[in-house]
N, C-alpha and C. Protein backbone atom coordinates (compact mmCIF):
# COMPACT_ATOMS: atom_id res chain seq x y z
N UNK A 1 0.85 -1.18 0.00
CA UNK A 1 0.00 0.00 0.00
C UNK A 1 0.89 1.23 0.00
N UNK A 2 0.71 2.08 -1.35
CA UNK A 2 1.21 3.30 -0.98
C UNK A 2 0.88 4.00 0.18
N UNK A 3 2.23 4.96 0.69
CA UNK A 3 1.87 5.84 2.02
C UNK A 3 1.23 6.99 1.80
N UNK A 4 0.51 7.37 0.55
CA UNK A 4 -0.24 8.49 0.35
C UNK A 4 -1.92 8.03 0.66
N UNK A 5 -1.71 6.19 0.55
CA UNK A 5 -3.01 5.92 1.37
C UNK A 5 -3.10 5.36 2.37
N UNK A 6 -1.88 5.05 2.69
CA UNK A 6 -1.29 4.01 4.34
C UNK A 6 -1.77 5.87 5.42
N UNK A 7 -0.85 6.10 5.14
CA UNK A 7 -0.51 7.87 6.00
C UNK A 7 -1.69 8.35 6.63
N UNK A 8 -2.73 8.76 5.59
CA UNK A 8 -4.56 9.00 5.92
C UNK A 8 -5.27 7.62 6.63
N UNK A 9 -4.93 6.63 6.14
CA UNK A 9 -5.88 5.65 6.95
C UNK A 9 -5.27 5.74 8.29
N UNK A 10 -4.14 5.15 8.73
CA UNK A 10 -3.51 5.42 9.89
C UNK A 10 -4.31 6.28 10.72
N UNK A 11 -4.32 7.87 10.06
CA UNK A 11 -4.35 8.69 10.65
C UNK A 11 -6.07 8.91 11.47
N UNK A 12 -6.58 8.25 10.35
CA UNK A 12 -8.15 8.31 10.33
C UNK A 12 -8.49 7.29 11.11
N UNK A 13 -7.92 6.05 11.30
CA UNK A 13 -7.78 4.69 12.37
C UNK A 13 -7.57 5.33 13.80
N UNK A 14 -6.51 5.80 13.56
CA UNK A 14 -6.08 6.61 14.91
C UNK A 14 -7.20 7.01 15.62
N UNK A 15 -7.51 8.33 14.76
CA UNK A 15 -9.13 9.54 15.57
C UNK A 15 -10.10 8.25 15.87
N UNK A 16 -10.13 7.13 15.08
CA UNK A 16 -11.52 6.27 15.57
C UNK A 16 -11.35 5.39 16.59
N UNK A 17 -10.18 4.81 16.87
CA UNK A 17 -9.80 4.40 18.11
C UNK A 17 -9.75 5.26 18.95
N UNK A 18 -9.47 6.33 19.29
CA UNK A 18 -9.29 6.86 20.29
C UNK A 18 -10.82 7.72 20.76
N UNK A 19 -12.10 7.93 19.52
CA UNK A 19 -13.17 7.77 19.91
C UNK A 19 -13.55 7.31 20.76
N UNK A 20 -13.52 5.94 20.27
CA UNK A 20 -14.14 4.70 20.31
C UNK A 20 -13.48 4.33 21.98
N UNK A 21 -12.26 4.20 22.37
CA UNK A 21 -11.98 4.26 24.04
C UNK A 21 -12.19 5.25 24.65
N UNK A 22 -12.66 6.58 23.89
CA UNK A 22 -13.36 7.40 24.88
C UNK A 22 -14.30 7.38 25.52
N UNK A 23 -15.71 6.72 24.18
CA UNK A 23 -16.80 6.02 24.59
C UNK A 23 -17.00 5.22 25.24
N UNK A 24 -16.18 4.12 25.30
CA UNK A 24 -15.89 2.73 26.33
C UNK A 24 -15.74 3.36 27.35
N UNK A 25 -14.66 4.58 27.88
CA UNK A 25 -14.99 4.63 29.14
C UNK A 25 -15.71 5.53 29.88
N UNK A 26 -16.38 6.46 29.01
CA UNK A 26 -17.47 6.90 29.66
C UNK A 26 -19.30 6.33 29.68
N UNK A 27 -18.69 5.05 28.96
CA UNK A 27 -20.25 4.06 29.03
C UNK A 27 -19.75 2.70 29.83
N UNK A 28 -18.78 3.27 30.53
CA UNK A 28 -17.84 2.52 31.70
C UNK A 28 -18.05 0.91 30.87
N UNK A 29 -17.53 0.93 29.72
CA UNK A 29 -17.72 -0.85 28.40
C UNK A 29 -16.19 -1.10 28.36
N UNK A 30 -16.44 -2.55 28.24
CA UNK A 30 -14.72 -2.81 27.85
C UNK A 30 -14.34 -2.93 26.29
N UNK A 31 -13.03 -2.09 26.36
CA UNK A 31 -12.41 -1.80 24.84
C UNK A 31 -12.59 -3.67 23.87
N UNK A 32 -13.27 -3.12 23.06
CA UNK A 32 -13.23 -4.12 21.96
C UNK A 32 -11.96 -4.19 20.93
N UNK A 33 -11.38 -5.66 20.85
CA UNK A 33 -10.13 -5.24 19.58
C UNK A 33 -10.49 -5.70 18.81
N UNK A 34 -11.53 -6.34 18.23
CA UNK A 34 -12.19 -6.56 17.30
C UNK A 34 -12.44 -4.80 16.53
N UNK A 35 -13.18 -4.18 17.28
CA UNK A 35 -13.97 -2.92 16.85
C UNK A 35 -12.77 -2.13 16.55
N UNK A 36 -11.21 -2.40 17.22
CA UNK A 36 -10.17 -1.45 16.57
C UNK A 36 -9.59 -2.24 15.35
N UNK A 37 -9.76 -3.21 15.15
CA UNK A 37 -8.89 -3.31 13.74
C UNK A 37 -10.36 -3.35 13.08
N UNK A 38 -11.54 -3.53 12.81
CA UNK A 38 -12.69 -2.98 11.89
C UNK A 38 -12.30 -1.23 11.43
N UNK A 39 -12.13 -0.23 12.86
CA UNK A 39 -12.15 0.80 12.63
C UNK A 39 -10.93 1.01 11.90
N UNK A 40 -9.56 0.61 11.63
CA UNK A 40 -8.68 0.71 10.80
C UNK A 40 -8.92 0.16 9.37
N UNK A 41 -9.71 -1.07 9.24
CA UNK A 41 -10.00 -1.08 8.22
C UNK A 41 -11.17 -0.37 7.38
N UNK A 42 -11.84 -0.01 8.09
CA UNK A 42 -12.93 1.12 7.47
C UNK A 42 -12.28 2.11 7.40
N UNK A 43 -11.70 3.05 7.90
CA UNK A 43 -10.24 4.05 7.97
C UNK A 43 -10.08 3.93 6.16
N UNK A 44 -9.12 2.82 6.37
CA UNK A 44 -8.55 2.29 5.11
C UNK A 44 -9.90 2.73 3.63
N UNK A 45 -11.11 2.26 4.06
CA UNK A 45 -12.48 2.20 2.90
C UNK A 45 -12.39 3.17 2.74
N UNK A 46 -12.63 4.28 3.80
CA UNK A 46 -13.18 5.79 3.91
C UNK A 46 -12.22 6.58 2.80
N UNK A 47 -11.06 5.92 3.16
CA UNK A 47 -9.86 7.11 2.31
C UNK A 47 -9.63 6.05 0.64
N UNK A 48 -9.81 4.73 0.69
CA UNK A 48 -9.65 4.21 -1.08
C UNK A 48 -10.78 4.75 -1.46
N UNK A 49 -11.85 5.15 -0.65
CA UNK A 49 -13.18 5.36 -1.38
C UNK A 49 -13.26 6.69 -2.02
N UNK A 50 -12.26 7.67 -1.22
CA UNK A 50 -12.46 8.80 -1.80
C UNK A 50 -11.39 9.49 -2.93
N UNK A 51 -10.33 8.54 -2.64
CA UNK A 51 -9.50 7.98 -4.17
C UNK A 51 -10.31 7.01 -5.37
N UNK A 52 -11.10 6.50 -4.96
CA UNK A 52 -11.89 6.15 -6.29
C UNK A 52 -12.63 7.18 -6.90
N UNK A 53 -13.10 8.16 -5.95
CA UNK A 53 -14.05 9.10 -6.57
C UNK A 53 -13.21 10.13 -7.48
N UNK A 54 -12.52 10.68 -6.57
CA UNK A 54 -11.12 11.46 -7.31
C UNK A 54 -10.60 10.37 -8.56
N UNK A 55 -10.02 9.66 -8.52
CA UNK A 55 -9.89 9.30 -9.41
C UNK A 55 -10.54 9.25 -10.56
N UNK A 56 -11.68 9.39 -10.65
CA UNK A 56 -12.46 9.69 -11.78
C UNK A 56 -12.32 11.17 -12.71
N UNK A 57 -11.76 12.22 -11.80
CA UNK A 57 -11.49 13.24 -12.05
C UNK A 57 -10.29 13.77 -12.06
N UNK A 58 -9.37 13.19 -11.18
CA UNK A 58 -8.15 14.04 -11.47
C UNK A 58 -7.14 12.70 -11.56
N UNK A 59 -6.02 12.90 -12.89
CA UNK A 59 -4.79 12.09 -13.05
C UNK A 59 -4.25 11.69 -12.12
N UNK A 60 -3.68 12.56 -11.34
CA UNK A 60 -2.73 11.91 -10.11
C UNK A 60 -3.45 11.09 -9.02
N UNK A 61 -4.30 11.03 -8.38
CA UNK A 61 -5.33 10.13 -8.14
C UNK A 61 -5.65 8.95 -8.78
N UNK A 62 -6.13 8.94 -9.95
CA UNK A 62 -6.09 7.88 -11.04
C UNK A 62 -4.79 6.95 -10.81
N UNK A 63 -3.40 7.65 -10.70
CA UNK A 63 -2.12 6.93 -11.08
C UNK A 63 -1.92 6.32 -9.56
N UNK A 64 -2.14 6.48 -8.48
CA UNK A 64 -2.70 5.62 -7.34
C UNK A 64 -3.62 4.50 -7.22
N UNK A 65 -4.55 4.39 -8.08
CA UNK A 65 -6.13 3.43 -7.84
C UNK A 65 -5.01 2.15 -8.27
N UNK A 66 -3.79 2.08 -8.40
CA UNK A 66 -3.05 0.96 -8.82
C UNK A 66 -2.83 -0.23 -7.61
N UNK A 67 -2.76 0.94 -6.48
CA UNK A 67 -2.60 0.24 -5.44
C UNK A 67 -3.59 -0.12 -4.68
N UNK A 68 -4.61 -0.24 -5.09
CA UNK A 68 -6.45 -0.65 -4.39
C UNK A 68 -7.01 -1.27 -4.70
N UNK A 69 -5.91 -2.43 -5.45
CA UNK A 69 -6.98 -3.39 -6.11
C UNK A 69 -8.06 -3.79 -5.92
N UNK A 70 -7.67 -4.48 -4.16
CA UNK A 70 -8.72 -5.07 -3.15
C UNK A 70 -9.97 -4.07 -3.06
N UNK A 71 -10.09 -2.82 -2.97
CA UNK A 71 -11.02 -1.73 -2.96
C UNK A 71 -11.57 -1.72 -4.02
N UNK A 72 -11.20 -1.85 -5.81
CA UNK A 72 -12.05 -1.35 -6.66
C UNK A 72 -12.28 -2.97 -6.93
N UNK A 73 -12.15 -4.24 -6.35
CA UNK A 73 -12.72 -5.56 -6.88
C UNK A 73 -14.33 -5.08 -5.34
N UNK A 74 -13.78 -4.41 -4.47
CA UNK A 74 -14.70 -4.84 -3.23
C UNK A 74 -15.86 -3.82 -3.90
N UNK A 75 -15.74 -2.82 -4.17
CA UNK A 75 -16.15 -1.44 -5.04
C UNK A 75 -17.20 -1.94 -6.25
N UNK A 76 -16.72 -2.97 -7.03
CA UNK A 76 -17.48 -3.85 -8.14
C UNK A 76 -18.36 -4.46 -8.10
N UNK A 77 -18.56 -5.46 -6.89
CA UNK A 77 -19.05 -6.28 -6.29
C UNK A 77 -20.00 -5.66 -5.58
N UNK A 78 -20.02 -4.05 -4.87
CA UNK A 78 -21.14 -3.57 -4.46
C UNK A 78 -22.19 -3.30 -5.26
N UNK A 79 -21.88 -2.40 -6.71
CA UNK A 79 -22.53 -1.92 -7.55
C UNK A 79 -23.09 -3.10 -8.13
N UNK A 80 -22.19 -4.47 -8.61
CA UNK A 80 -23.19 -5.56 -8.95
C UNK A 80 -24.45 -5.71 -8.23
N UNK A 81 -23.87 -6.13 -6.85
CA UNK A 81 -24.97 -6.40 -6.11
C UNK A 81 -25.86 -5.67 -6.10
N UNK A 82 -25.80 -4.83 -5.78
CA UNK A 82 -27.09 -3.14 -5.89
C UNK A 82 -27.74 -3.17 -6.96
N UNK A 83 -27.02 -3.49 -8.21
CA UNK A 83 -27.90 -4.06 -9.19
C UNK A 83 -28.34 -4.74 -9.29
N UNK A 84 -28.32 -6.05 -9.13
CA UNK A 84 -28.84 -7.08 -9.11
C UNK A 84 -29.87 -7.17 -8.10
N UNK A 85 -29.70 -6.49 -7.06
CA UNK A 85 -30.88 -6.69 -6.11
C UNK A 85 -32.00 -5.16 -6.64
N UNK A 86 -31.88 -4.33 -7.33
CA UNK A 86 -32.24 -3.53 -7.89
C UNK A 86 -33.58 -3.79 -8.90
N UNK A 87 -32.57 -4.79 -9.64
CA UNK A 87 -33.41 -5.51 -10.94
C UNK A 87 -34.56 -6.44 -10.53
N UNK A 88 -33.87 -7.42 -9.98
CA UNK A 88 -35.09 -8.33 -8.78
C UNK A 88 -36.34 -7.48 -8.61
N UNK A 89 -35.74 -6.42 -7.57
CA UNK A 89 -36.98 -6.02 -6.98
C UNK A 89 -38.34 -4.88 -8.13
N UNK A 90 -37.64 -4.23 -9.24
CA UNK A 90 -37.88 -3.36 -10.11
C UNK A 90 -38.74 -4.35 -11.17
N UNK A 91 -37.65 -5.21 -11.35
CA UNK A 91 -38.34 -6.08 -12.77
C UNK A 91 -39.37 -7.23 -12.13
N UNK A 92 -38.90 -7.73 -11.64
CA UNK A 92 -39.61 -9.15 -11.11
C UNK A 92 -40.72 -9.35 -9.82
N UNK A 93 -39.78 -8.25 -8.81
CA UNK A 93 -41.10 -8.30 -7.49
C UNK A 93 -42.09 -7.45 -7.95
N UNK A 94 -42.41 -6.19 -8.80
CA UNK A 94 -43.04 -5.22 -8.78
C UNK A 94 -44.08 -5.92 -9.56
N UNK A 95 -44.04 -6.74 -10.19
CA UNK A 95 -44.62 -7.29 -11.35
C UNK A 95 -45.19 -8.78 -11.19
N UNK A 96 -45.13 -8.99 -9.93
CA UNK A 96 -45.68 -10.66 -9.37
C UNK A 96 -47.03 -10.32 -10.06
N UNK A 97 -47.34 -11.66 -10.07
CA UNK A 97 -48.59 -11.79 -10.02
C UNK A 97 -49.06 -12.23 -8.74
N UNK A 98 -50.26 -11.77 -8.05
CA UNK A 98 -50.72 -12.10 -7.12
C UNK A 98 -51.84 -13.56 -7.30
N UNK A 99 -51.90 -14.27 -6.29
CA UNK A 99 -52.63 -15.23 -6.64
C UNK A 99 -54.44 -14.74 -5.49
N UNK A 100 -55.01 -14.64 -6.78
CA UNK A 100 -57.00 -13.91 -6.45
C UNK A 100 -57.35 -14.10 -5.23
N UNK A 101 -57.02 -15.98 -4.96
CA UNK A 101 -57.73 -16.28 -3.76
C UNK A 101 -57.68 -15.75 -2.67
N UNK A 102 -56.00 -15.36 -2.64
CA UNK A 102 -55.47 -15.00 -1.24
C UNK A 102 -55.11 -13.53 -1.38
N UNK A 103 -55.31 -12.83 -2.41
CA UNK A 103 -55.32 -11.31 -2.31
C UNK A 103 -57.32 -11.35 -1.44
N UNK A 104 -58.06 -12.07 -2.44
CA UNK A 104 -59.58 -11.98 -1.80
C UNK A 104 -59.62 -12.24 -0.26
N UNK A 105 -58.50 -13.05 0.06
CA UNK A 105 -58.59 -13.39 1.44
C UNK A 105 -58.44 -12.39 2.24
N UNK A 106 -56.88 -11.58 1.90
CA UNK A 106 -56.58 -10.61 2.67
C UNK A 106 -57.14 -9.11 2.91
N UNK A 107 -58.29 -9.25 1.25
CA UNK A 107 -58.69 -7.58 1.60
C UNK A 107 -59.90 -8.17 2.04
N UNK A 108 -60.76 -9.16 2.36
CA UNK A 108 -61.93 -9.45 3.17
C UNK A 108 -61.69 -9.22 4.47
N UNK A 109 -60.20 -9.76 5.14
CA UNK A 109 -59.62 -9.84 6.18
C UNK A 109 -59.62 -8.17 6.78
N UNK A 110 -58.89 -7.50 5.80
CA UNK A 110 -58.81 -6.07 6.38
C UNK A 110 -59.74 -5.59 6.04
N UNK A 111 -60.72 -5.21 5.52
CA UNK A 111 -62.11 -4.57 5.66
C UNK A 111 -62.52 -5.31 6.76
N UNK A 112 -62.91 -6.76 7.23
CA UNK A 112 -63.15 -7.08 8.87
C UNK A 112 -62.67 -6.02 9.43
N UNK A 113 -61.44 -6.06 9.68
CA UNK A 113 -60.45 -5.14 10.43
C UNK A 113 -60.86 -3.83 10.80
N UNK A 114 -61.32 -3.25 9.61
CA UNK A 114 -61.21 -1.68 9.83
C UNK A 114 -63.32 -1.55 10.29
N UNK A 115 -63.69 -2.98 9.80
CA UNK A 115 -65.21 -2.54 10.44
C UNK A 115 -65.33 -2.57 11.82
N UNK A 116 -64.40 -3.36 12.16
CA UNK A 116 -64.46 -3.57 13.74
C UNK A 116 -63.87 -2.28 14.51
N UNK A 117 -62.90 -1.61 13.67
CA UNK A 117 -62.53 0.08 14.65
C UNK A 117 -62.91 0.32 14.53
């Protein structure tokens, strides 16, 4: 990892750990080290993420995204997914067909419902 993105995560890891045991001890909780190496690695997201965006716009940025592989495969894999669960719900759930009996069931059911309030 270049130190132009090691340097910022660090730094951004740092402020969230030291949050994060501030909170622990004024919610008198014991320090999690699980929750400090998450917060270094989100650190790490926060700052490839905003080199991916830059990168779209400015060269020298761009000539970095070399070293993020792991970020623009993890980066790919979101937008698939988002699509794909996008499409599902747009193309296919919006467009069920309902089956009569049991739509008839359920609005008999809620008109009961609302005669009885």
């Amino acid at each position: 990892m270049d130190k132009a993105i090691f340097i910022p995560s660090a730094f951004i890891g740092v402020v969230l750990i030291a949050i994060y045991a501030f909170r622990c001890h004024k919610a008198k909780k014991e320090f999690n080290q699980a929750v400090m190496v998450n917060a270094i690695l989100q650190a790490s997201g926060v700052v490839c993420g905003v080199l991916l965006v830059a990168g779209t716009i400015n060269e020298d940025a761009r000539k970095l995204l070399k070293e993020i592989d792991l970020y623009i495969f993890i980066a790919g894999m979101v937008v698939l997914a988002a699509s794909l669960k996008g499409i599902y719900s747009d193309i296919f759930l919006s467009t069920k067909v309902s089956d009569s009996k049991s739509s008839n069931k359920s609005s008999k059911s809620d008109a009961a419902s609302r005669a009885a309030s």
